[in-house]
Protein backbone atom coordinates (compact mmCIF):
# COMPACT_ATOMS: atom_id res chain seq x y z
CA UNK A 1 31.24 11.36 -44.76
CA UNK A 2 31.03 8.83 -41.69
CA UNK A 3 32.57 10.17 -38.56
CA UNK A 4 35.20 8.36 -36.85
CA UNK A 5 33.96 5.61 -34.92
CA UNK A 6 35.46 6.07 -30.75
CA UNK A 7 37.23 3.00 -30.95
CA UNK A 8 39.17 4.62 -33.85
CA UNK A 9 39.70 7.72 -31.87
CA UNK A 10 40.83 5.71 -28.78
CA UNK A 11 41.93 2.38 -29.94
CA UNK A 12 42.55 1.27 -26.05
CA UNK A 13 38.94 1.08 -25.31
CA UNK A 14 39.12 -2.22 -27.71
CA UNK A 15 41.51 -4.08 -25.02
CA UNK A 16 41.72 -2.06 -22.02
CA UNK A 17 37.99 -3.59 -20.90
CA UNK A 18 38.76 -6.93 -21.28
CA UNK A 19 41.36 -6.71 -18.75
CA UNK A 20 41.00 -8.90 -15.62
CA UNK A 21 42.75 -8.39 -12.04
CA UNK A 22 45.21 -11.76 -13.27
CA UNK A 23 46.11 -9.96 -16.09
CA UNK A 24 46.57 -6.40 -14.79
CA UNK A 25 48.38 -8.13 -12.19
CA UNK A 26 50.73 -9.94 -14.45
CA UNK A 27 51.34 -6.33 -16.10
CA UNK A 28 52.29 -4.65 -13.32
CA UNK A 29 55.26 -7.14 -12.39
CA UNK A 30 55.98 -7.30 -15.82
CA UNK A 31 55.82 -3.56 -15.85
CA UNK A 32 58.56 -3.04 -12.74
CA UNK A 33 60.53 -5.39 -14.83
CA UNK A 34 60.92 -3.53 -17.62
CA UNK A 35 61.62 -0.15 -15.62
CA UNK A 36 64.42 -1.67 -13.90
CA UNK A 37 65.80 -2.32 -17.66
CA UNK A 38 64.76 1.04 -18.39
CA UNK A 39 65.97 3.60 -15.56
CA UNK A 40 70.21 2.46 -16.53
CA UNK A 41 69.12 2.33 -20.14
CA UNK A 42 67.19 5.78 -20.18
CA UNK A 43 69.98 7.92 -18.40
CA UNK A 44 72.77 6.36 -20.83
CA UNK A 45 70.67 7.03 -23.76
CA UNK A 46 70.46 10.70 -22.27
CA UNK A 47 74.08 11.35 -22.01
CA UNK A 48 75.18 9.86 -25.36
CA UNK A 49 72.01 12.53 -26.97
CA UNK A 50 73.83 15.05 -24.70
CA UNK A 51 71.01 15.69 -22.50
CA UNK A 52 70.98 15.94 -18.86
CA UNK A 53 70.83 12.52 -17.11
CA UNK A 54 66.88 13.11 -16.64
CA UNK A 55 65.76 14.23 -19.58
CA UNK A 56 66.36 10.48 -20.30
CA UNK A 57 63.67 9.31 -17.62
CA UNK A 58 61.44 12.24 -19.10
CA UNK A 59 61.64 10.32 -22.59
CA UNK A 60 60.54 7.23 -21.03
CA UNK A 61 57.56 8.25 -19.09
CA UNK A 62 54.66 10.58 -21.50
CA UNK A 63 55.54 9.09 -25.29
CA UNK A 64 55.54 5.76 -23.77
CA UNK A 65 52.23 6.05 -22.56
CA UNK A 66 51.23 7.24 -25.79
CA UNK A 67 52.57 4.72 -27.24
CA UNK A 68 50.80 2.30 -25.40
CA UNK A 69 47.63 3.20 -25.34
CA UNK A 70 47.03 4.57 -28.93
CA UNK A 71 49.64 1.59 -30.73
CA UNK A 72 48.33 -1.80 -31.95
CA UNK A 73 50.79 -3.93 -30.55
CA UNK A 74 50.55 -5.52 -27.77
CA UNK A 75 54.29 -6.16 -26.76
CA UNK A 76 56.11 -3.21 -28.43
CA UNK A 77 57.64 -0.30 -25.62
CA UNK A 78 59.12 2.73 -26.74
CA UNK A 79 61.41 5.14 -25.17
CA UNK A 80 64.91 6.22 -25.55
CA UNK A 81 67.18 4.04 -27.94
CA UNK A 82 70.90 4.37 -28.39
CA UNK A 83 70.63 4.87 -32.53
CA UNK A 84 67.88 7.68 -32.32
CA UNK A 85 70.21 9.44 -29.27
CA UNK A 86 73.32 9.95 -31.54
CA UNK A 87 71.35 11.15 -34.20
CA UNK A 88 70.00 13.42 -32.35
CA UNK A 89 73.65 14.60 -31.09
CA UNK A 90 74.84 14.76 -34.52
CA UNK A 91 72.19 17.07 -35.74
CA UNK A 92 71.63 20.01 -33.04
CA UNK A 93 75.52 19.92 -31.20
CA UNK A 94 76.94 22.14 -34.05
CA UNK A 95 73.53 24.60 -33.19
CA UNK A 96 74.19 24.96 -29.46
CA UNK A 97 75.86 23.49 -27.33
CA UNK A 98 75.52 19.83 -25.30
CA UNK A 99 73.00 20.17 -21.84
CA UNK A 100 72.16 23.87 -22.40
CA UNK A 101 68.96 24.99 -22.33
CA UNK A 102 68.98 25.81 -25.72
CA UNK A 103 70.37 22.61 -26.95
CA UNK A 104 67.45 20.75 -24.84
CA UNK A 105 64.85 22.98 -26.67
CA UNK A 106 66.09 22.45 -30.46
CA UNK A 107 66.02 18.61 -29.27
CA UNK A 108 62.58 18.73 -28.49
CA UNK A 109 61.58 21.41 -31.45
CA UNK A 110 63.58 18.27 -33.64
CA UNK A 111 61.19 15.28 -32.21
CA UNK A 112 57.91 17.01 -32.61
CA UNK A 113 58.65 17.83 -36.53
CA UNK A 114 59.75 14.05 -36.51
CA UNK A 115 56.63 13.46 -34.85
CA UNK A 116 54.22 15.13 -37.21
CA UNK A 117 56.43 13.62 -40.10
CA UNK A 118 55.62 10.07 -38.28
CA UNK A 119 51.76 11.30 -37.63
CA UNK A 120 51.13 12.38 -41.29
CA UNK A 121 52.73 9.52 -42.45
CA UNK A 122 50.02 7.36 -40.52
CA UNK A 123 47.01 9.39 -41.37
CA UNK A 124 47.73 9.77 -44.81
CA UNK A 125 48.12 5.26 -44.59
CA UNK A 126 51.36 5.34 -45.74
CA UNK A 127 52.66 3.25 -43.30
CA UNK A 128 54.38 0.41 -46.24
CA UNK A 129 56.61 3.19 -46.51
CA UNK A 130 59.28 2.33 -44.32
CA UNK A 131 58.99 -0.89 -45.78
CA UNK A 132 61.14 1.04 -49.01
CA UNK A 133 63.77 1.08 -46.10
CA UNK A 134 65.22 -1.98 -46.44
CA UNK A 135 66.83 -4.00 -43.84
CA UNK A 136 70.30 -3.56 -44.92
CA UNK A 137 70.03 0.15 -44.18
CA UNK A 138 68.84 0.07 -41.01
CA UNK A 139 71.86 -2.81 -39.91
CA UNK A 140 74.56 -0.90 -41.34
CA UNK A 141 73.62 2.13 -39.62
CA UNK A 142 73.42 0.29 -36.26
CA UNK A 143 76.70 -1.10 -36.71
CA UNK A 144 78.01 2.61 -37.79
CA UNK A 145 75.76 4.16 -34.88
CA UNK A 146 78.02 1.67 -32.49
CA UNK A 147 81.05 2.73 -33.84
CA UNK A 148 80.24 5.83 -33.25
CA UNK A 149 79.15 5.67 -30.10
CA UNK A 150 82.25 4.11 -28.74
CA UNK A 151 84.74 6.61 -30.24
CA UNK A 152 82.16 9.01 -28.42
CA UNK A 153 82.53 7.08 -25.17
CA UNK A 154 86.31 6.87 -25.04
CA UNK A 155 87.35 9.80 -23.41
CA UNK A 156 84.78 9.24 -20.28
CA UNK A 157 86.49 6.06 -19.71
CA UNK A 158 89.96 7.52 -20.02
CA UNK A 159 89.06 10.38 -17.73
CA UNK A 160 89.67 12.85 -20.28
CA UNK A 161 87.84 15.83 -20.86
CA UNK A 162 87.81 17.06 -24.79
CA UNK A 163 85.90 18.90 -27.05
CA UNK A 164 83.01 17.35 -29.45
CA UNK A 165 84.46 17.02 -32.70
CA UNK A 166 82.20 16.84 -36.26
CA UNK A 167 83.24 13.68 -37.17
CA UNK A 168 84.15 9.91 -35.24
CA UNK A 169 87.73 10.58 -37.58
CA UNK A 170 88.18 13.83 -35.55
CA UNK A 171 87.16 12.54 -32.59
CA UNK A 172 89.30 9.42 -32.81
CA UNK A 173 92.34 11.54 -34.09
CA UNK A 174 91.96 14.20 -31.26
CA UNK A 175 91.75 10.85 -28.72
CA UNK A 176 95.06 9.52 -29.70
CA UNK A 177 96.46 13.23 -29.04
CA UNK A 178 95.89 13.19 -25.73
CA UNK A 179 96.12 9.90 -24.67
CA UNK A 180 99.39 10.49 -22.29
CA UNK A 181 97.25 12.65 -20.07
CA UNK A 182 94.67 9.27 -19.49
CA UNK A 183 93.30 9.24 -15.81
CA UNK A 184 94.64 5.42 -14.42
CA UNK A 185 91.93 5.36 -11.79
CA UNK A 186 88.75 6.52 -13.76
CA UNK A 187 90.62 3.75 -17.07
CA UNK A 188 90.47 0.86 -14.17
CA UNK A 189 86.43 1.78 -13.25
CA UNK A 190 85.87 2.06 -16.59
CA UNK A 191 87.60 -1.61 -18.05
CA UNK A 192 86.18 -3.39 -14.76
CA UNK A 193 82.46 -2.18 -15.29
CA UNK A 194 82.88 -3.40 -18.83
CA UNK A 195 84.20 -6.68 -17.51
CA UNK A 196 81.72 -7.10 -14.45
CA UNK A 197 78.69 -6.81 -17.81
CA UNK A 198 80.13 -9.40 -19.79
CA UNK A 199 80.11 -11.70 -17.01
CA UNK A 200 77.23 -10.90 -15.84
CA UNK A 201 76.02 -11.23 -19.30
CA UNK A 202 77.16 -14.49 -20.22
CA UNK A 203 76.48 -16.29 -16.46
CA UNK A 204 73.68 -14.38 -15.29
CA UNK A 205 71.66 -13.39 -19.00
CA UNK A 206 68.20 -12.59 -17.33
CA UNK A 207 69.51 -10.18 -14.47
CA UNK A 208 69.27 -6.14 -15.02
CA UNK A 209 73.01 -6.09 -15.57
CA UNK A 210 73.35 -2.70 -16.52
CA UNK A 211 71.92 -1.47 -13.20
CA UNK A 212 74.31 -3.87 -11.43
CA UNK A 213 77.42 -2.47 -12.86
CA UNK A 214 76.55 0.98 -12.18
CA UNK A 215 75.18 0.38 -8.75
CA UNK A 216 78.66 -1.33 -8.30
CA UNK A 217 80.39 1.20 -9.98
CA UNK A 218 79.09 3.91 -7.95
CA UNK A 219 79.85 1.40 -4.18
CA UNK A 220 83.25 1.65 -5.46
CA UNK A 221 83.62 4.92 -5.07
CA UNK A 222 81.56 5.80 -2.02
CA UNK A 223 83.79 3.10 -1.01
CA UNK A 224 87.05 3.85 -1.76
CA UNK A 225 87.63 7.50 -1.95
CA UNK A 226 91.20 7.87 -1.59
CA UNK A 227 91.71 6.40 -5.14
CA UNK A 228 88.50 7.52 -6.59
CA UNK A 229 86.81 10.46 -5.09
CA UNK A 230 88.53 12.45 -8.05
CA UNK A 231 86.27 10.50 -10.19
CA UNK A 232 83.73 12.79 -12.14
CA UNK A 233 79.95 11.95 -11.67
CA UNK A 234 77.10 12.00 -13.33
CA UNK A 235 75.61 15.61 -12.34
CA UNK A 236 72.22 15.52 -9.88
CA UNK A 237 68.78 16.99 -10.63
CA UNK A 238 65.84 17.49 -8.76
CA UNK A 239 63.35 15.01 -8.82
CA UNK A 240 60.28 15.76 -10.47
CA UNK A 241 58.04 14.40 -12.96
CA UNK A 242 58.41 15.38 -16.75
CA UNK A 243 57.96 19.16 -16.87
CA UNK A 244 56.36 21.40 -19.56
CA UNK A 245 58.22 22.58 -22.33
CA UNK A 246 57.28 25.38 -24.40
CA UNK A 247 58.66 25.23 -28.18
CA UNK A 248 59.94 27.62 -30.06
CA UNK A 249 58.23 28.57 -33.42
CA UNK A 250 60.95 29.78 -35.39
CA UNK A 251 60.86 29.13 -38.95
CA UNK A 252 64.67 29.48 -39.96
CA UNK A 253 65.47 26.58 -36.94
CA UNK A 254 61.94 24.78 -38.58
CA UNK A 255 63.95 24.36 -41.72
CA UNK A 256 67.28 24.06 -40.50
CA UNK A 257 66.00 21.18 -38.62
CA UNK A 258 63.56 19.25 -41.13
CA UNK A 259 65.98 17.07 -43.05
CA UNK A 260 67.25 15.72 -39.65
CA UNK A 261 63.40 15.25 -38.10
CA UNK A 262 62.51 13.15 -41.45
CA UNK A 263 65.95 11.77 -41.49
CA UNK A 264 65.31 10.41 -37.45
CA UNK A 265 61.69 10.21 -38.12
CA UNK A 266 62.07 7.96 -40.68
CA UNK A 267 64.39 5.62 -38.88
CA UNK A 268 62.34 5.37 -35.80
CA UNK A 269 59.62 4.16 -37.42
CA UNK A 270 61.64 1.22 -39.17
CA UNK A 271 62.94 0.14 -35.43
CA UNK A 272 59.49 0.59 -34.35
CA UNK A 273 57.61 -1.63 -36.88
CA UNK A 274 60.53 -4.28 -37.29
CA UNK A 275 60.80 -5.09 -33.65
CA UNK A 276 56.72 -5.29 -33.30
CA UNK A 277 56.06 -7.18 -36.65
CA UNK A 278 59.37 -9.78 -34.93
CA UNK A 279 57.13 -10.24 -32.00
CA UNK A 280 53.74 -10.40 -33.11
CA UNK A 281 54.87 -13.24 -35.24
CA UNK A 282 55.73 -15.07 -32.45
CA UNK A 283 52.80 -14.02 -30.68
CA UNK A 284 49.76 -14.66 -33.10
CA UNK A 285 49.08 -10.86 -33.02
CA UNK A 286 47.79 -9.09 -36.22
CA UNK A 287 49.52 -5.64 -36.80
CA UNK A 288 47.98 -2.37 -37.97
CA UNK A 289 51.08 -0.78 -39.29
CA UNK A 290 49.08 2.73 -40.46
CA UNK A 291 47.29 2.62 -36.54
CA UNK A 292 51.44 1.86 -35.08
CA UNK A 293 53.01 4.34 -37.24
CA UNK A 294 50.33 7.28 -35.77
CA UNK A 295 50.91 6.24 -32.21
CA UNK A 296 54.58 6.81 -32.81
CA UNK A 297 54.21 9.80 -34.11
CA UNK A 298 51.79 11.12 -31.15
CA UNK A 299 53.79 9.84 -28.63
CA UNK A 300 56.46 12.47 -30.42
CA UNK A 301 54.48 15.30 -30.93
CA UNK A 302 53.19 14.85 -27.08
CA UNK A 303 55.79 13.70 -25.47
CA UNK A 304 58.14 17.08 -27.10
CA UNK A 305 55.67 19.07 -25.31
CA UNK A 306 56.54 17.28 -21.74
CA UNK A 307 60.42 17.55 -22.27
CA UNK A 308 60.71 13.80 -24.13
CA UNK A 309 63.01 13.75 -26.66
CA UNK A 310 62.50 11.15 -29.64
CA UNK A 311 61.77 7.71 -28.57
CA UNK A 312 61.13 4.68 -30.66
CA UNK A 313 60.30 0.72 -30.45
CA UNK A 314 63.35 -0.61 -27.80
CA UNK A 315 63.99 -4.19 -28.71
CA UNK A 316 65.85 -5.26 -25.18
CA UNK A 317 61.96 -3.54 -23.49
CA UNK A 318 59.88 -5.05 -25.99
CA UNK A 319 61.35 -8.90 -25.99
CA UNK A 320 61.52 -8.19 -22.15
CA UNK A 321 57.81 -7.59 -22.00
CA UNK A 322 56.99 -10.65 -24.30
CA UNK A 323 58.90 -13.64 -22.90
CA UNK A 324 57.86 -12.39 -19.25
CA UNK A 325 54.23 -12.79 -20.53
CA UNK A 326 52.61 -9.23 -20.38
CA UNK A 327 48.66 -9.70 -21.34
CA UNK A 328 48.44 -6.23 -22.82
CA UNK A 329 50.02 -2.66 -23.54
CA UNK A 330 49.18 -2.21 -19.67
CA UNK A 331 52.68 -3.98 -19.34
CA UNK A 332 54.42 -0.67 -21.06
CA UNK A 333 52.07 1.61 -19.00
CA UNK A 334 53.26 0.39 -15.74
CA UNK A 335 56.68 0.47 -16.70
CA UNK A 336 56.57 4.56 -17.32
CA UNK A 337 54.33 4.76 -14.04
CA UNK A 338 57.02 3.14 -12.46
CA UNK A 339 59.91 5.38 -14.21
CA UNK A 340 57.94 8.47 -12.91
CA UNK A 341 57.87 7.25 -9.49
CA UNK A 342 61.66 7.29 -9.89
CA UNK A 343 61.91 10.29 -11.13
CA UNK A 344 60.38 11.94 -8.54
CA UNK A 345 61.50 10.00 -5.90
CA UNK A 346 65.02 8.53 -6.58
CA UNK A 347 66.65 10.81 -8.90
CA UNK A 348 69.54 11.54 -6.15
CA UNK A 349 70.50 8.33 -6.54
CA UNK A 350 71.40 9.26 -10.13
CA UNK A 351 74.14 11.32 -8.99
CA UNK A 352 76.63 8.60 -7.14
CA UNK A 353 76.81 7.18 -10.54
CA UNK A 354 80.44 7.56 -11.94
CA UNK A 355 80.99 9.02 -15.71
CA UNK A 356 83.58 5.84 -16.22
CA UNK A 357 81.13 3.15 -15.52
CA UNK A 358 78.40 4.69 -17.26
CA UNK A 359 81.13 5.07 -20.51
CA UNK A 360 81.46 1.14 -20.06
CA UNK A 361 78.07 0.52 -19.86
CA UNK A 362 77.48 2.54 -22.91
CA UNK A 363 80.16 0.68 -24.40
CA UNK A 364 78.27 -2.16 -23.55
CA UNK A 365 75.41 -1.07 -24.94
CA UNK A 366 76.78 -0.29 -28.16
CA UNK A 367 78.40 -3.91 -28.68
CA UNK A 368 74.80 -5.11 -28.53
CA UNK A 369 73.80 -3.15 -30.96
CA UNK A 370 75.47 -4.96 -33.56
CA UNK A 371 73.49 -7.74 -35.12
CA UNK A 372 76.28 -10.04 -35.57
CA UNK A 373 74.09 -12.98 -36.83
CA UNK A 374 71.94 -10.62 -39.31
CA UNK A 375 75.00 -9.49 -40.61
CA UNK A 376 76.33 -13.03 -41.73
CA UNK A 377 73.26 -14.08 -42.86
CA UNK A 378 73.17 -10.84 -45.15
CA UNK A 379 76.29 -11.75 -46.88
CA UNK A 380 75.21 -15.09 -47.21
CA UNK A 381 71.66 -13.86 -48.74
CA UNK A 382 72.89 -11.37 -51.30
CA UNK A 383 75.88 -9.77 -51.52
CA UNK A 384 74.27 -6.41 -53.56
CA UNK A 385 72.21 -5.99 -50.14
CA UNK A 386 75.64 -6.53 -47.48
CA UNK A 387 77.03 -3.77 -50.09
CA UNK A 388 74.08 -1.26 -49.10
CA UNK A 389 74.66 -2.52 -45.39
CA UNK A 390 78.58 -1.20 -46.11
CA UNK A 391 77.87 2.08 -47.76
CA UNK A 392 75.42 3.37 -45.29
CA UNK A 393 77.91 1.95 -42.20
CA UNK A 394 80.92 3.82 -44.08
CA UNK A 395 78.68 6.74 -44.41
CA UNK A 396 77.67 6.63 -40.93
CA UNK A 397 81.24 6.97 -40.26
CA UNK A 398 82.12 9.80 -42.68
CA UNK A 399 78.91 11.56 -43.12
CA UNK A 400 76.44 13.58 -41.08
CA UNK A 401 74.37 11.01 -39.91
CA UNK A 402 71.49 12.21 -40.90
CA UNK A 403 73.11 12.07 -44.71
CA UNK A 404 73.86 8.77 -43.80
CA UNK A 405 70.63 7.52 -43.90
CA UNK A 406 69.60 9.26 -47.05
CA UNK A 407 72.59 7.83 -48.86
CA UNK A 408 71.48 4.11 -47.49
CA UNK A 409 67.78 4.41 -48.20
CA UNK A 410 68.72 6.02 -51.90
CA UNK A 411 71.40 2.71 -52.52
CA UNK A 412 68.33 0.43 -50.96
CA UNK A 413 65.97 1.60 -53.39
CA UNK A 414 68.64 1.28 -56.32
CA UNK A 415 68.86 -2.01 -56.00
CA UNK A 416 65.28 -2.50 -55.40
CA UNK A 417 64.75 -1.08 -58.61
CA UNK A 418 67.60 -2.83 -60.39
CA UNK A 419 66.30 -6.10 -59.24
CA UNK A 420 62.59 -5.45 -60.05
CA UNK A 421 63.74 -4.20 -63.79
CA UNK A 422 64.89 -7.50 -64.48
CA UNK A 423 62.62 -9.60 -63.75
CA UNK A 424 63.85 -13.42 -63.50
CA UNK A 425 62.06 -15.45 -66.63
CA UNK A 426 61.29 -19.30 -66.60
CA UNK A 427 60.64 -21.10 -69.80
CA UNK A 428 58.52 -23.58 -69.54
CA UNK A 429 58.91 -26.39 -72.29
């Protein structure tokens, strides 16, 4: 049997020698470029996960190196995404709870069985598999995910403090409890940080406007502390880059957690390979969907190890890196080199953010999720798929979310199978 030839071992050495100082030089703007996206991004993506604030930078820095350098695109960037975040909240905050210690371990034990699920999946070339996983699925999860998300959200920007409940019903039914006791100052951060990003959103489209609202959000309240110093803030952490993280090899929490990892894993790799396959069409660039699926998974597997939790393909990141013209995967590289240097040096800065603005960014973030357009055009194309797309959203909504999925991917293939049985037959005279 032939061994494995080096450039199959380290696929990088194919592109990384061709590089000139132009190029390199092009990816390292392009690179600061997409941290700035990345470092407002990253922390939000933490907090709606329930991690600490920099377990969020963590996530962008070692699996998207990984990424990088063993992927075959040339454009994609991985990292924290809002979708994979609130799966991940769904499936270990009834185990422990939200920014312990021993919620931030099952998170990572979680991503590194995704992560072998991903890396098996590659070696074993069954990377057409998540092509089974139709698109329907994945946008009526999204739009669920948002939904989600928002409910989540709420209470931040009301200044409330209540407990997580097992469903967005629950949640939403415990909001409207409580909503006498709402917090007028932290409400008015919260509605003008939302209305500062559409603004800046529909005048100003190319500008990092999540890190504007917060960095206004947080002047606000140096600024103004006799209305807002009650405010709550995003808690500090010492800077540091992505520490080691030891995981626990418990069988029972193995199992408990496997339906969940194959659940996420499984989803991740359908953002992943839609967003690069979007962008290498655009770009001329053939794919190697069995070499893209492995580098997700080994970003997973490593990137657990240094206290990432599960990261997948970022659309906002990867269109970001291709219309500002980045020659190579050195683009992504530079962007977690720069999110390190961040890490180590500005995470201080993290903690003048205020929990309100970040809520409206998030709520921000979760509008965008929704693929308004794809959603028409799905009804338009066939109404059997928009009826997938509305089972796995209601699911999303009344479900586990990790049973979510399942029940989308198992209606998908149902009407794959429907469709292929009868075959449409021309009779030619």
């Amino acid at each position: 049997m032939a061994l494995p030839s080096r450039h199959s071992l380290f696929p990088f050495l194919t592109w990384l020698p061709r590089q000139t100082r132009t190029s390199v030089g092009r990816d390292l703007i392009v690179g600061l470029s997409g941290a700035i996206l990345a470092l407002p991004q990253s922390i939000a993506y933490a907090l709606i996960a329930g991690l600490p604030p920099e377990y969020g930078l963590y996530a962008a820095i070692i699996p998207v190196l990984i990424a990088c350098l063993w992927g075959s695109s040339w454009h994609l960037i991985c990292g924290p995404t809002a979708a994979i975040s609130i799966v991940l909240y769904a499936s270990v905050s009834p185990l422990a709870v939200p920014t312990s210690q021993d919620y931030v371990t099952l998170i990572l034990l979680l991503t590194f069985l995704a992560g072998v699920f991903q890396w098996l999946l590659g070696l074993l070339r069954f990377g057409a598999l998540v092509n089974f996983v139709s698109h329907s699925v994945v946008l009526g999860f999204t739009l669920g995910a948002a939904v989600v998300i928002a409910i989540g959200q709420l209470p931040n920007l009301l200044g409330l403090d209540l407990p997580n409940q097992a469903t967005a019903l629950d949640s939403l039914i415990l909001l409207c409890k409580h909503l006498g006791e709402v917090d007028k100052p932290s409400l008015a951060l919260g509605l003008a940080t939302v209305i500062v990003g559409v603004l800046l959103k529909l005048w100003l489209p190319r500008w990092p406007t999540l890190l504007i609202t917060l960095v206004l959000g947080g002047l606000l309240v140096w600024l103004w502390p006799s209305k807002l110093g009650h405010v709550q803030l995003v808690s500090a952490f010492t800077g540091k880059l992505p520490p080691f993280s030891p995981l626990p090899l418990d069988l029972d929490l193995i199992l408990r957690l496997l339906p969940s990892a194959v659940a996420v894993g499984m989803l991740g790799l359908v953002t992943s390979l839609s967003i690069a396959r979007s962008i290498s069409a655009r770009s001329q660039q053939i794919l190697d969907a069995n070499q893209e699926v492995r580098a997700q998974g080994l970003s997973n597997i490593v990137g657990a190890f240094f206290s990432g939790s599960l990261s997948a393909g970022s659309f906002t990141r990867s269109g970001l890196s291709y219309e500002a013209g980045a020659c190579s995967p050195l683009a992504g590289i530079f962007s977690a080199l720069w999110v390190a240097l961040f890490a180590i040096f500005g995470a201080q800065l993290i903690a003048h953010i205020p929990i309100p603005a970040m809520a409206g960014s998030i709520l921000l973030i979760a509008w965008g999720l929704v693929d308004h357009r794809g959603i028409r055009a799905l009804l338009r194309v066939s109404r059997a798929e928009f009826m997938v797309m509305v089972l796995t959203c209601l699911a999303t909504l009344l479900l586990e979310l990790q049973t979510a999925i399942y029940a989308g991917v198992l209606a998908s293939l149902f009407v794959y199978l429907k469709r292929t049985s009868q075959p449409r037959v021309q009779h030619w005279r």
